[in-house]
Protein backbone atom coordinates (compact mmCIF):
# COMPACT_ATOMS: atom_id res chain seq x y z
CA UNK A 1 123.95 -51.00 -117.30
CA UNK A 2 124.05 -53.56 -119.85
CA UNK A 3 122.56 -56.45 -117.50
CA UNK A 4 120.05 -54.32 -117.09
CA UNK A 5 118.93 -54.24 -120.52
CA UNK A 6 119.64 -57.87 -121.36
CA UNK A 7 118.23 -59.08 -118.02
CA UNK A 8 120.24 -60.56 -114.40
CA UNK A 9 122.10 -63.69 -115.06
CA UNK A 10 120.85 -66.86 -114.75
CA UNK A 11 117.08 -65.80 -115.21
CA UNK A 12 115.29 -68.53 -117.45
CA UNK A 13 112.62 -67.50 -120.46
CA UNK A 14 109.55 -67.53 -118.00
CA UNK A 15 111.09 -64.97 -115.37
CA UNK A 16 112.50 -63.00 -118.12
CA UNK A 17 108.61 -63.05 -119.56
CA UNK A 18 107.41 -62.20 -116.38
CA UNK A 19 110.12 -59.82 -114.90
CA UNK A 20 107.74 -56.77 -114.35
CA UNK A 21 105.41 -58.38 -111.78
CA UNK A 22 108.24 -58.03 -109.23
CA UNK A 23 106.81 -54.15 -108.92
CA UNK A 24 103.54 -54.91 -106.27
CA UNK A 25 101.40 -51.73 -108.15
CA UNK A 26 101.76 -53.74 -111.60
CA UNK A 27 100.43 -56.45 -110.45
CA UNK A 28 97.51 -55.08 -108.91
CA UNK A 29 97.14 -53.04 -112.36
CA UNK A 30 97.38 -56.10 -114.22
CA UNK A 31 95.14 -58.37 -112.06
CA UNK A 32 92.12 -55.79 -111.92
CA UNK A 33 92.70 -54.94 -115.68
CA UNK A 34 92.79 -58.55 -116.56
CA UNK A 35 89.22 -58.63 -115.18
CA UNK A 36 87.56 -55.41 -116.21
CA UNK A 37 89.19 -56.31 -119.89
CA UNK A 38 87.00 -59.43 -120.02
CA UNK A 39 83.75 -57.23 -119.09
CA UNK A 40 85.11 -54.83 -121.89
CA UNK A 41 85.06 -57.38 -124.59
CA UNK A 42 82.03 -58.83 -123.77
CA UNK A 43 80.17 -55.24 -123.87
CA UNK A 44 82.11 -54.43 -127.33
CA UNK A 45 80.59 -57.78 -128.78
CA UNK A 46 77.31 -57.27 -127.42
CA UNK A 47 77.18 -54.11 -128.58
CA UNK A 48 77.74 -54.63 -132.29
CA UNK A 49 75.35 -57.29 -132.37
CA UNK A 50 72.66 -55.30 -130.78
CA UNK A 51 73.40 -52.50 -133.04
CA UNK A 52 72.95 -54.26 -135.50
CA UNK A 53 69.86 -56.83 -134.82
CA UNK A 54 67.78 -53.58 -133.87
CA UNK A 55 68.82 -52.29 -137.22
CA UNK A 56 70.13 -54.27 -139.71
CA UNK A 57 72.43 -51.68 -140.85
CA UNK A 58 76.14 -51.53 -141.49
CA UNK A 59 76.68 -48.46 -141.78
CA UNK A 60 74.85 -47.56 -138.07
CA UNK A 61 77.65 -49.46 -137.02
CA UNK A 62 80.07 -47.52 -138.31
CA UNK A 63 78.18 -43.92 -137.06
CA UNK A 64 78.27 -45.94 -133.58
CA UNK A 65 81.90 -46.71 -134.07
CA UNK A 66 82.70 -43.20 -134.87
CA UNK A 67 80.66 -41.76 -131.93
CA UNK A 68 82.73 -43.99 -129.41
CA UNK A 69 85.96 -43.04 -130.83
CA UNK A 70 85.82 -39.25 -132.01
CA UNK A 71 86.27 -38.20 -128.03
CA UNK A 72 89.61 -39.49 -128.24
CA UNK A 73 90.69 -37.73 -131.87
CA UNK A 74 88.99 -34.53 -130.66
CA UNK A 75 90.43 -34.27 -127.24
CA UNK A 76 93.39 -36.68 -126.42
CA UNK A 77 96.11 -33.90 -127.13
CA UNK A 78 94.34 -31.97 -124.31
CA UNK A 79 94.04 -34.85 -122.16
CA UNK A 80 97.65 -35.51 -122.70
CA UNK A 81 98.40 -32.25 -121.12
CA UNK A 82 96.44 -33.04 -118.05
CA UNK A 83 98.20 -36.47 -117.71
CA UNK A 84 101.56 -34.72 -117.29
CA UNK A 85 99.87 -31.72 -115.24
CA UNK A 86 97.95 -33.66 -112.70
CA UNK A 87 98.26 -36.56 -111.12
CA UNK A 88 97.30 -39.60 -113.28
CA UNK A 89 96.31 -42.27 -110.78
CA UNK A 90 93.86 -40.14 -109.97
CA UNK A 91 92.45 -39.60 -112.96
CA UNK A 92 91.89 -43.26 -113.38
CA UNK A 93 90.48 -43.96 -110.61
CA UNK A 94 87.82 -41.42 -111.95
CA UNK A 95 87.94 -42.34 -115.46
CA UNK A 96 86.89 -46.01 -114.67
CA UNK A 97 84.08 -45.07 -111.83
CA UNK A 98 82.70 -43.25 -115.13
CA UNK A 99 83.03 -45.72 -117.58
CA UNK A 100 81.44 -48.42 -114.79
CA UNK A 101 78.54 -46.31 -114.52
CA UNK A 102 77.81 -46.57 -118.48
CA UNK A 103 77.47 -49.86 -118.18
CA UNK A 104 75.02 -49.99 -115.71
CA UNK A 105 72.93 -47.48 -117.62
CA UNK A 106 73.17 -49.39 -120.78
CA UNK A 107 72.42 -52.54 -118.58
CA UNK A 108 69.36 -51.08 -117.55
CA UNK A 109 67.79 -49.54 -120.19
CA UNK A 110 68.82 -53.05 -122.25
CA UNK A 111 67.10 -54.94 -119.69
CA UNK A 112 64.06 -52.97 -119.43
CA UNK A 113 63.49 -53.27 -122.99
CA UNK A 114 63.41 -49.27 -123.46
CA UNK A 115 67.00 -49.58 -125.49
CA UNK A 116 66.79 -47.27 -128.52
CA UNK A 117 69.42 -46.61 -131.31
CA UNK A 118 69.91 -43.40 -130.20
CA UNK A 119 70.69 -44.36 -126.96
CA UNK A 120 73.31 -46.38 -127.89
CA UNK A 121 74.93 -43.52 -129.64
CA UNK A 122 75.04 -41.04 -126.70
CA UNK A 123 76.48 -44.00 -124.50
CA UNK A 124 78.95 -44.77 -126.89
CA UNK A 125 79.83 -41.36 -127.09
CA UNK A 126 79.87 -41.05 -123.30
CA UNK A 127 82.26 -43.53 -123.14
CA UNK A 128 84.47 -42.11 -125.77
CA UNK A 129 84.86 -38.88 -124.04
CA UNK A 130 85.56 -40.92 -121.01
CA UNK A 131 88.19 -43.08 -123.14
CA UNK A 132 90.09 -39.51 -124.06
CA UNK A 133 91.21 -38.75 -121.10
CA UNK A 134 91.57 -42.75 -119.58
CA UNK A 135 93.90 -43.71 -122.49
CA UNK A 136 96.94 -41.29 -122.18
CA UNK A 137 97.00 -41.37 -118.17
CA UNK A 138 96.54 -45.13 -118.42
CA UNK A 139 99.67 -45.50 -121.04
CA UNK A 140 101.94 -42.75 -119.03
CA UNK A 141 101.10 -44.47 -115.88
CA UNK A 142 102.87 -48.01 -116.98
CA UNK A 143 106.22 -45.76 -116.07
CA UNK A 144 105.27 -45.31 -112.68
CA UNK A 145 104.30 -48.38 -111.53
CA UNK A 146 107.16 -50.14 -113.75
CA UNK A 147 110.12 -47.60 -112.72
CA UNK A 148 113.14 -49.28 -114.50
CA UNK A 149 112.94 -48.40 -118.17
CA UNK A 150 114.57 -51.87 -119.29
CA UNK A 151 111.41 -53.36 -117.83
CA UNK A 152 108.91 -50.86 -119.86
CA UNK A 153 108.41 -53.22 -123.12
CA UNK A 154 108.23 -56.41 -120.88
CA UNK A 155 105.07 -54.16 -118.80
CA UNK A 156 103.96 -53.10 -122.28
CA UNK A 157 104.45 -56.24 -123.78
CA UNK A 158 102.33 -58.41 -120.70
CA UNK A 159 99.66 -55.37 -121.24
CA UNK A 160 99.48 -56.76 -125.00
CA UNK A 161 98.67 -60.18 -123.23
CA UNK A 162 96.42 -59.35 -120.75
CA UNK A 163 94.26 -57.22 -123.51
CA UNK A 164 94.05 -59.84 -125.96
CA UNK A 165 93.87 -62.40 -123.04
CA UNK A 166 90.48 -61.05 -122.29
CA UNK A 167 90.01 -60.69 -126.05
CA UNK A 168 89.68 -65.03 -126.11
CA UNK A 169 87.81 -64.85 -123.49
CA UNK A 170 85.64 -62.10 -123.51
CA UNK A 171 84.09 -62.65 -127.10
CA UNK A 172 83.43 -66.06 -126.71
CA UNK A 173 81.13 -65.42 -123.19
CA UNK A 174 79.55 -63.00 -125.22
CA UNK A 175 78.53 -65.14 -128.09
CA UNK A 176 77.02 -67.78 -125.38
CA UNK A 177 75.15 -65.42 -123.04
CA UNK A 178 73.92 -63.64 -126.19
CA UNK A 179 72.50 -66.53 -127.43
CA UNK A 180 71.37 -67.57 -124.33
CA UNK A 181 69.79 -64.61 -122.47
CA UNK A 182 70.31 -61.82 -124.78
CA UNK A 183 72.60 -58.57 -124.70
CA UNK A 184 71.92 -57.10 -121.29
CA UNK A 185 73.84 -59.86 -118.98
CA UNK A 186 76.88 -59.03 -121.25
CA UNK A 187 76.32 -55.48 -120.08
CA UNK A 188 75.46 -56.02 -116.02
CA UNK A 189 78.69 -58.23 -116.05
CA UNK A 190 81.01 -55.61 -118.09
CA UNK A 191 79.49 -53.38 -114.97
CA UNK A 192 80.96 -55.03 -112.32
CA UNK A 193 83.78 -56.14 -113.62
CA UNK A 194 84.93 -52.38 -113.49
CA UNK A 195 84.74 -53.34 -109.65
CA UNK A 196 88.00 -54.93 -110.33
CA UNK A 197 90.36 -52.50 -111.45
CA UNK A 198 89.09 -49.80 -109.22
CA UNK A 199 89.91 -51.92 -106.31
CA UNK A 200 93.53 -52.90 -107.91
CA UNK A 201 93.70 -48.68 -108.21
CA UNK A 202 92.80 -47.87 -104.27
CA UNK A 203 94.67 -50.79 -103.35
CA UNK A 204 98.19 -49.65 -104.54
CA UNK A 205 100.98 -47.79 -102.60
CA UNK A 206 101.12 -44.73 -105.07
CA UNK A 207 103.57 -42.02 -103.90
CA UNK A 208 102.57 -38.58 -104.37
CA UNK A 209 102.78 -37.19 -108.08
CA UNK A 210 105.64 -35.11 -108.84
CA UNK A 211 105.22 -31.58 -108.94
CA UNK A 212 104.71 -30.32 -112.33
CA UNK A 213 104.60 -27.19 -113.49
CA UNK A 214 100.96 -25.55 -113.36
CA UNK A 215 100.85 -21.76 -114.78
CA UNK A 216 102.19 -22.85 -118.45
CA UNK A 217 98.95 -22.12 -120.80
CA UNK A 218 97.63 -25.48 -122.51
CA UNK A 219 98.00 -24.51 -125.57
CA UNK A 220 101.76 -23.55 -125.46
CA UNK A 221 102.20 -27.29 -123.81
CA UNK A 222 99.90 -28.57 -126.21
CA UNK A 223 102.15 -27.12 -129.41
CA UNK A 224 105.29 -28.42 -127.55
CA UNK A 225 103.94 -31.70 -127.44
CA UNK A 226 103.20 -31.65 -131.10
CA UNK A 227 106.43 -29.92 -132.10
CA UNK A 228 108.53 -32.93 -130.19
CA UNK A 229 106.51 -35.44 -131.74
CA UNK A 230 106.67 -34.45 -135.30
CA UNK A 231 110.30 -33.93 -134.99
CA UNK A 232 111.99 -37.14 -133.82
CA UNK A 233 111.50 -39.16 -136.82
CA UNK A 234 110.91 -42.42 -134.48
CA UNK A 235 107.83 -41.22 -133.18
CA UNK A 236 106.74 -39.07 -135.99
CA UNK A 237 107.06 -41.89 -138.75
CA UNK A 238 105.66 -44.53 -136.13
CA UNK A 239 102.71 -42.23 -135.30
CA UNK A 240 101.85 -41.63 -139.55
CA UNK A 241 102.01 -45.45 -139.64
CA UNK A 242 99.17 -45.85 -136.94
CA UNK A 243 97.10 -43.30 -137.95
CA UNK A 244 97.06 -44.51 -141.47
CA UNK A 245 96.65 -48.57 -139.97
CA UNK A 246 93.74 -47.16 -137.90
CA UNK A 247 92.34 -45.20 -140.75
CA UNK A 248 92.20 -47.91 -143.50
CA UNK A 249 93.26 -51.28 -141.57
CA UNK A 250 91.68 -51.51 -137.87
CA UNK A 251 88.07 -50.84 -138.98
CA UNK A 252 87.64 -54.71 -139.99
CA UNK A 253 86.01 -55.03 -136.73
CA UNK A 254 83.31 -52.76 -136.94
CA UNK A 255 81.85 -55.17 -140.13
CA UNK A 256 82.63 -58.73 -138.51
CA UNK A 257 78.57 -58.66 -137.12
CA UNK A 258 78.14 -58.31 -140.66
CA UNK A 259 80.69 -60.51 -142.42
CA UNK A 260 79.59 -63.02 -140.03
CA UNK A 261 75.75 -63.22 -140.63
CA UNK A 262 76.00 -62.24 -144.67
CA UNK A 263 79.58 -64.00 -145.36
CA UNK A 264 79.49 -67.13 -142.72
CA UNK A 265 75.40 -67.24 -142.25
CA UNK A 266 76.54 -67.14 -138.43
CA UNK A 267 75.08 -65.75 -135.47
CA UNK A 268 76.28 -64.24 -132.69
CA UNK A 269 77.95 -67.64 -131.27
CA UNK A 270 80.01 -67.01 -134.35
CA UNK A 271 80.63 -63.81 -133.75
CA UNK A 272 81.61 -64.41 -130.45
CA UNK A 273 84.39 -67.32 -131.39
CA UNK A 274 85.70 -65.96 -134.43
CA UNK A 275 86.78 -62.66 -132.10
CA UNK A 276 88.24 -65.13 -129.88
CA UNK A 277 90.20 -66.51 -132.68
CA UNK A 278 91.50 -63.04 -133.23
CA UNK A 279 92.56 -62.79 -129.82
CA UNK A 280 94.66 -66.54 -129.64
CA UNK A 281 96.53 -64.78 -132.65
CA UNK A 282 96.93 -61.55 -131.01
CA UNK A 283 98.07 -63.12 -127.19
CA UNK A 284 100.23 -65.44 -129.18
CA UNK A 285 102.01 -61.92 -130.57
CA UNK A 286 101.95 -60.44 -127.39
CA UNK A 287 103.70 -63.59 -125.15
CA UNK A 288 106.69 -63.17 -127.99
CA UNK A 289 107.00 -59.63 -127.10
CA UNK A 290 106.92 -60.44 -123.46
CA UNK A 291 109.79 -62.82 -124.17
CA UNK A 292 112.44 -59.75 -125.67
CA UNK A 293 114.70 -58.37 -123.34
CA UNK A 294 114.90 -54.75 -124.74
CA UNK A 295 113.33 -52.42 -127.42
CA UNK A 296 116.43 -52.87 -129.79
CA UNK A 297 115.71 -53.63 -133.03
CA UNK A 298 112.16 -53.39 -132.22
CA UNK A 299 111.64 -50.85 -135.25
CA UNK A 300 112.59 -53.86 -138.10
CA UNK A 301 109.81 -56.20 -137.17
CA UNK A 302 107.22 -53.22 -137.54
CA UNK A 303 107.04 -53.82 -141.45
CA UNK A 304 106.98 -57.38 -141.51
CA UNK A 305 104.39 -57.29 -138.86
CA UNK A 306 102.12 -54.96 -141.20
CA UNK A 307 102.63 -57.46 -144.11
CA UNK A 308 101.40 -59.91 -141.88
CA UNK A 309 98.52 -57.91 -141.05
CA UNK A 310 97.30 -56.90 -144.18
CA UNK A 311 97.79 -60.17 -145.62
CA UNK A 312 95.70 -61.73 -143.10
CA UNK A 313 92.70 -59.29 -143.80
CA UNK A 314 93.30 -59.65 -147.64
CA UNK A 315 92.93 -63.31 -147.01
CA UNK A 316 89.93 -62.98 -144.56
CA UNK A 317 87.81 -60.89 -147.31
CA UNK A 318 87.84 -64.25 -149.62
CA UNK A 319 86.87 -66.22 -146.74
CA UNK A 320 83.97 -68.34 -147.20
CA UNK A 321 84.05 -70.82 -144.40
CA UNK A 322 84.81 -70.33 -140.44
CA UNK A 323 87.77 -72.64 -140.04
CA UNK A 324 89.31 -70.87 -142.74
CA UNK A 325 88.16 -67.19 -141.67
CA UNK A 326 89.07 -68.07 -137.94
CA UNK A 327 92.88 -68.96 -139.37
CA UNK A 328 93.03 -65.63 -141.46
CA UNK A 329 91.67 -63.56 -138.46
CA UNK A 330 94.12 -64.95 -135.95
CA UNK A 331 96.92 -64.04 -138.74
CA UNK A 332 95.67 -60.66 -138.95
CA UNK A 333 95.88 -60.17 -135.35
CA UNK A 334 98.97 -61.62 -134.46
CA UNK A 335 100.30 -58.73 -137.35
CA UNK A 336 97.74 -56.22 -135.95
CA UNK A 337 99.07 -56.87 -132.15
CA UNK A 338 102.80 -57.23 -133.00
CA UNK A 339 102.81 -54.09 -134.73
CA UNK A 340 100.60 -51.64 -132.35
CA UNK A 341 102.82 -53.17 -129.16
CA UNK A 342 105.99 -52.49 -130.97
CA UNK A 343 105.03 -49.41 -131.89
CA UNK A 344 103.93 -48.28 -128.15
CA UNK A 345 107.41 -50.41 -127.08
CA UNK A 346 109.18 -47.87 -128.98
CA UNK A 347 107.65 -45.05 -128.28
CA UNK A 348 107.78 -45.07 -124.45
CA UNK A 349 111.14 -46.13 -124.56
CA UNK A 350 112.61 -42.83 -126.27
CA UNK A 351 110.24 -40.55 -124.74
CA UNK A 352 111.17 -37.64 -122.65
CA UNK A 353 109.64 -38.21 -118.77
CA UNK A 354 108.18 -35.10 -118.83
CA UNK A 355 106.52 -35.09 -122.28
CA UNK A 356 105.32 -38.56 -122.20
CA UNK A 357 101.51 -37.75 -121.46
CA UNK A 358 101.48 -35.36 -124.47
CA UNK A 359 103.14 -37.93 -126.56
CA UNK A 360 100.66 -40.62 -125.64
CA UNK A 361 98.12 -38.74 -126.28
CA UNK A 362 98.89 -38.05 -129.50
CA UNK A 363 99.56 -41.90 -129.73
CA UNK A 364 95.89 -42.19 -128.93
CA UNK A 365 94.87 -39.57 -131.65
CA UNK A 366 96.56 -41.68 -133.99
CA UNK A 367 95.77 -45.38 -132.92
CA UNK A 368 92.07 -44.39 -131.99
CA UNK A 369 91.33 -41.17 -132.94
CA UNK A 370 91.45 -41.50 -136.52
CA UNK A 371 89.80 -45.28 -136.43
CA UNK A 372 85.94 -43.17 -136.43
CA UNK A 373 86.78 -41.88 -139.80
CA UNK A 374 88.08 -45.82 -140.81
CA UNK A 375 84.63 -46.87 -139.03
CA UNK A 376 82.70 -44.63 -141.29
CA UNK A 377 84.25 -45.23 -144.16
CA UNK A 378 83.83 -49.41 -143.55
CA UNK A 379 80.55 -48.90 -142.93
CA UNK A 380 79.64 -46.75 -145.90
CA UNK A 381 82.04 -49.01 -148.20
CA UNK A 382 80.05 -52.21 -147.19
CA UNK A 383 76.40 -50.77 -147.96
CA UNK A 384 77.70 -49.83 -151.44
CA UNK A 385 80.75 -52.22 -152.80
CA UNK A 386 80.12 -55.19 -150.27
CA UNK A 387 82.04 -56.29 -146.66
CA UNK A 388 84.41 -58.12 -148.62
CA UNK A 389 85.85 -55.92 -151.14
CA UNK A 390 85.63 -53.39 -147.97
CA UNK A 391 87.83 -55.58 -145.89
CA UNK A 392 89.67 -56.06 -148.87
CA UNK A 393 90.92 -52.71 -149.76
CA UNK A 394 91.69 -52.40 -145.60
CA UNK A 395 94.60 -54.68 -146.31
CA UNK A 396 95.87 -53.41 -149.25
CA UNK A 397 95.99 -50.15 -147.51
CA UNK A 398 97.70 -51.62 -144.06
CA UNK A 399 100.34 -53.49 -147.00
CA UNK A 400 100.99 -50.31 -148.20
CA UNK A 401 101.63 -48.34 -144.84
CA UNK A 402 104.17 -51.19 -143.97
CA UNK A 403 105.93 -50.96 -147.31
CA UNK A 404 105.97 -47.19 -146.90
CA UNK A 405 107.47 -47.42 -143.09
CA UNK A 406 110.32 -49.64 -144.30
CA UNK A 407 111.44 -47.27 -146.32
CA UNK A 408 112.27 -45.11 -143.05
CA UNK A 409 114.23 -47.74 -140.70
CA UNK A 410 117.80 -46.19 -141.52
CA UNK A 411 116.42 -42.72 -140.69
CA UNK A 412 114.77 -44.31 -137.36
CA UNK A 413 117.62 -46.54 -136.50
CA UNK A 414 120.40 -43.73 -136.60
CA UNK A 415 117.78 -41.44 -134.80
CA UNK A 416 117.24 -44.41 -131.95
CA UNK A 417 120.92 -45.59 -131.18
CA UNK A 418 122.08 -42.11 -129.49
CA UNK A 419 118.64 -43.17 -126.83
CA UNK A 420 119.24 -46.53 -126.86
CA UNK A 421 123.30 -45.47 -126.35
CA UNK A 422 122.05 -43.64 -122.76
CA UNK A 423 119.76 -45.93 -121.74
CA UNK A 424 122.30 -48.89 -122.13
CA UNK A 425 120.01 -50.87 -124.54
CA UNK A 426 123.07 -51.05 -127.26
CA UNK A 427 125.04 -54.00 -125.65
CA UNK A 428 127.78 -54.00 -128.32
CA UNK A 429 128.74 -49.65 -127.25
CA UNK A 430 127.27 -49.96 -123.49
CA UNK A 431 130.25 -51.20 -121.48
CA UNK A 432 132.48 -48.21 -123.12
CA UNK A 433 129.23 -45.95 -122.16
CA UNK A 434 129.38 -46.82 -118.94
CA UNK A 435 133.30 -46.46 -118.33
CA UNK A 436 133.24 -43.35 -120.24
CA UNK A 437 130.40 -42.07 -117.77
CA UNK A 438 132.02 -42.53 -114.56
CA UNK A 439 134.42 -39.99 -116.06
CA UNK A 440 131.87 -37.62 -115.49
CA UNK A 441 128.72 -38.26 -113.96
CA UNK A 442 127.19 -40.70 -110.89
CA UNK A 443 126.39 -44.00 -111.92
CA UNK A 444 123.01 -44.78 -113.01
CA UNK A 445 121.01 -47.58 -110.69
């Protein structure tokens, strides 16, 4: 049990980085994800900047960041039952034939020049309600193509990598083929990228779902779900700390078009490398995760990495030059990434099997479900006090939320160590665990 959790003998940092690509579905998952990721990027960067050249407004970009992300506030919890009801591999393979099909639309009504404002809102809230339901099958799927649970925060972890992989990339195409042949290429190639990870989806050996049980109403699973959430104090202080970080901190992104043409007199080459910046500091966060053999002591660096994050954005408000703003936006992300991936490490590692879409979902309300009230709230705070001071009270606000959390780790570390005790993730108690288990029960593989 315990060389499970601290990894087979002999295996050097790079196969311990990489240990979760031995299951064939993951890497399919993480192959076609990799690729559709990029497209994904590219369409968030061309978005913003199309939002606002045709307008000029910051706070239409925050009513178009709240339209994408409402979906997933409003109905998440009830996707979250449907992710542990039905079967969730096929709900992705619908829930990315949907989202491929909005970028095709927005590629051709870009393209034919008959793009309107409004029509970027209904896509964008298209996509959210596609979004709802992707995100907690997506998360609760990582367990079945990843089946050991001493594995899970490596698969999470390499997720974190492969999202802000395509986060370097992505941005950066953007900014070039924006300058170069305007919005709509960004969109066509978003489009097909989608190809990608709903090849990777037919393509894997999925065995049939288990059966779940089907007469229980919704709502009664849906209170459940909330009940067990809100009353494990790991995942019920960890899921307060992201909604407040999405509230306040993670809408900095919805005002970088703006920061970037009113702050760094920048266009949307800028834009494009400064979010690649924030990606190098977020991969650079998520290859360190990779590199952790278990989720203990996960829950201590979830502070510092919220200090790290708000300093970052605190610093990146009194930016005046792009070198500079680049270095405080990679900061911010490394704390932005380190925190969210510990949080999600932690999470599905204490989870109960059968609860774990409900849980996730509520994971989404929090991460991106509350971020359209942050989005509306950036926007409206940077018509009236200035993107600066807006981006400035955001890390205040994520400072505070980290400083709060800390005063919680004894509470979540004596609530933790009974899980971590039965999963074998406490090396120091595991080999009288296991002993004391074969008193009683079958040995787990």
């Amino acid at each position: 049990m315990t060389k499970h959790a601290e990894g087979p003998p002999g295996l050097n940092k790079f196969s311990l980085m990489m240990r979760a690509f031995k299951y064939r579905n993951y890497r399919l998952f993480f192959g076609g994800q990799g690729i559709s990721l990029i497209g994904s990027w590219m369409q968030r960067v061309a978005m913003s900047w199309l939002v606002y050249r045709l307008t000029g407004s910051a706070m239409l970009l925050g009513v178009v960041g709240f339209c994408s992300q409402i979906p997933t506030f409003v109905l998440s919890p009830f996707a979250g039952v449907l992710a542990d009801r039905l079967d969730r591999y096929r709900i992705l393979v619908v829930t990315q034939t949907l989202a491929m099909l909005q970028a095709f639309l927005i590629t051709y009504l870009v393209m034919s020049g008959k793009v309107q404002v409004w029509h970027i809102i209904a896509i964008s809230t298209f996509l959210g309600l596609v979004n709802a339901f992707d995100i907690p099958a997506r998360q609760s799927f990582v367990i079945d193509m990843v089946t050991r649970k001493e594995d899970l925060g490596n698969a999470i972890a390499l997720n974190s990598s492969m999202f802000n992989g395509a986060r370097l990339i992505g941005p950066s195409l953007a900014g070039v083929l924006i300058s170069l042949t305007g919005e709509g290429v960004c969109f066509l190639l978003d489009g097909i990228s989608y190809l990608a990870v709903i090849a990777a989806l037919l393509a894997m050996d999925v065995p049939p779902g288990k059966a779940r049980p089907a007469g229980e109403p919704v709502f009664r699973r849906l209170k459940e779900g909330f009940r067990y959430t809100f009353s494990f104090a790991p995942i019920k202080f960890i899921i307060l700390l992201l909604g407040l970080t999405s509230l306040t901190g993670m809408p900095y992104t919805v005002l970088m078009p703006v920061f970037v043409k009113e702050i760094l007199r920048g266009g949307p080459r800028t834009l494009g490398f400064l979010m690649a910046c924030s990606g190098a500091g977020a991969l650079l966060a998520a290859v360190a995760l990779a590199s952790r053999r278990s989720a203990l002591g996960l829950e201590r660096s979830i502070p510092r990495s919220g200090l790290v994050f708000g300093a970052g954005l605190m610093l990146l408000s009194v930016s005046r030059s792009f070198s500079f703003a680049s270095v405080c936006i990679a900061l911010a992300s490394y704390g932005m990434i380190s925190q969210m991936a510990s949080c999600n490490t932690i999470i599905q590692t204490v989870v109960d099997d059968d609860k774990r879409g409900r849980v996730m979902a509520i994971y989404a309300m929090a991460f991106m479900g509350m971020a359209p009230f942050g989005s509306i709230m950036a926007g409206w705070g940077a018509s009236h006090i200035g993107v600066q001071h807006t981006i400035m009270i955001s890390g205040v606000m994520s400072l505070c939320g980290a400083a709060l959390f800390s005063t919680r780790l004894a509470e979540i570390r004596e609530s933790v160590r009974p899980v971590y005790q039965r999963l074998g993730i406490a090396p120091e108690i595991a080999s009288g665990l296991e002993s004391a288990s074969e008193l009683t029960a079958p040995p787990e593989d």
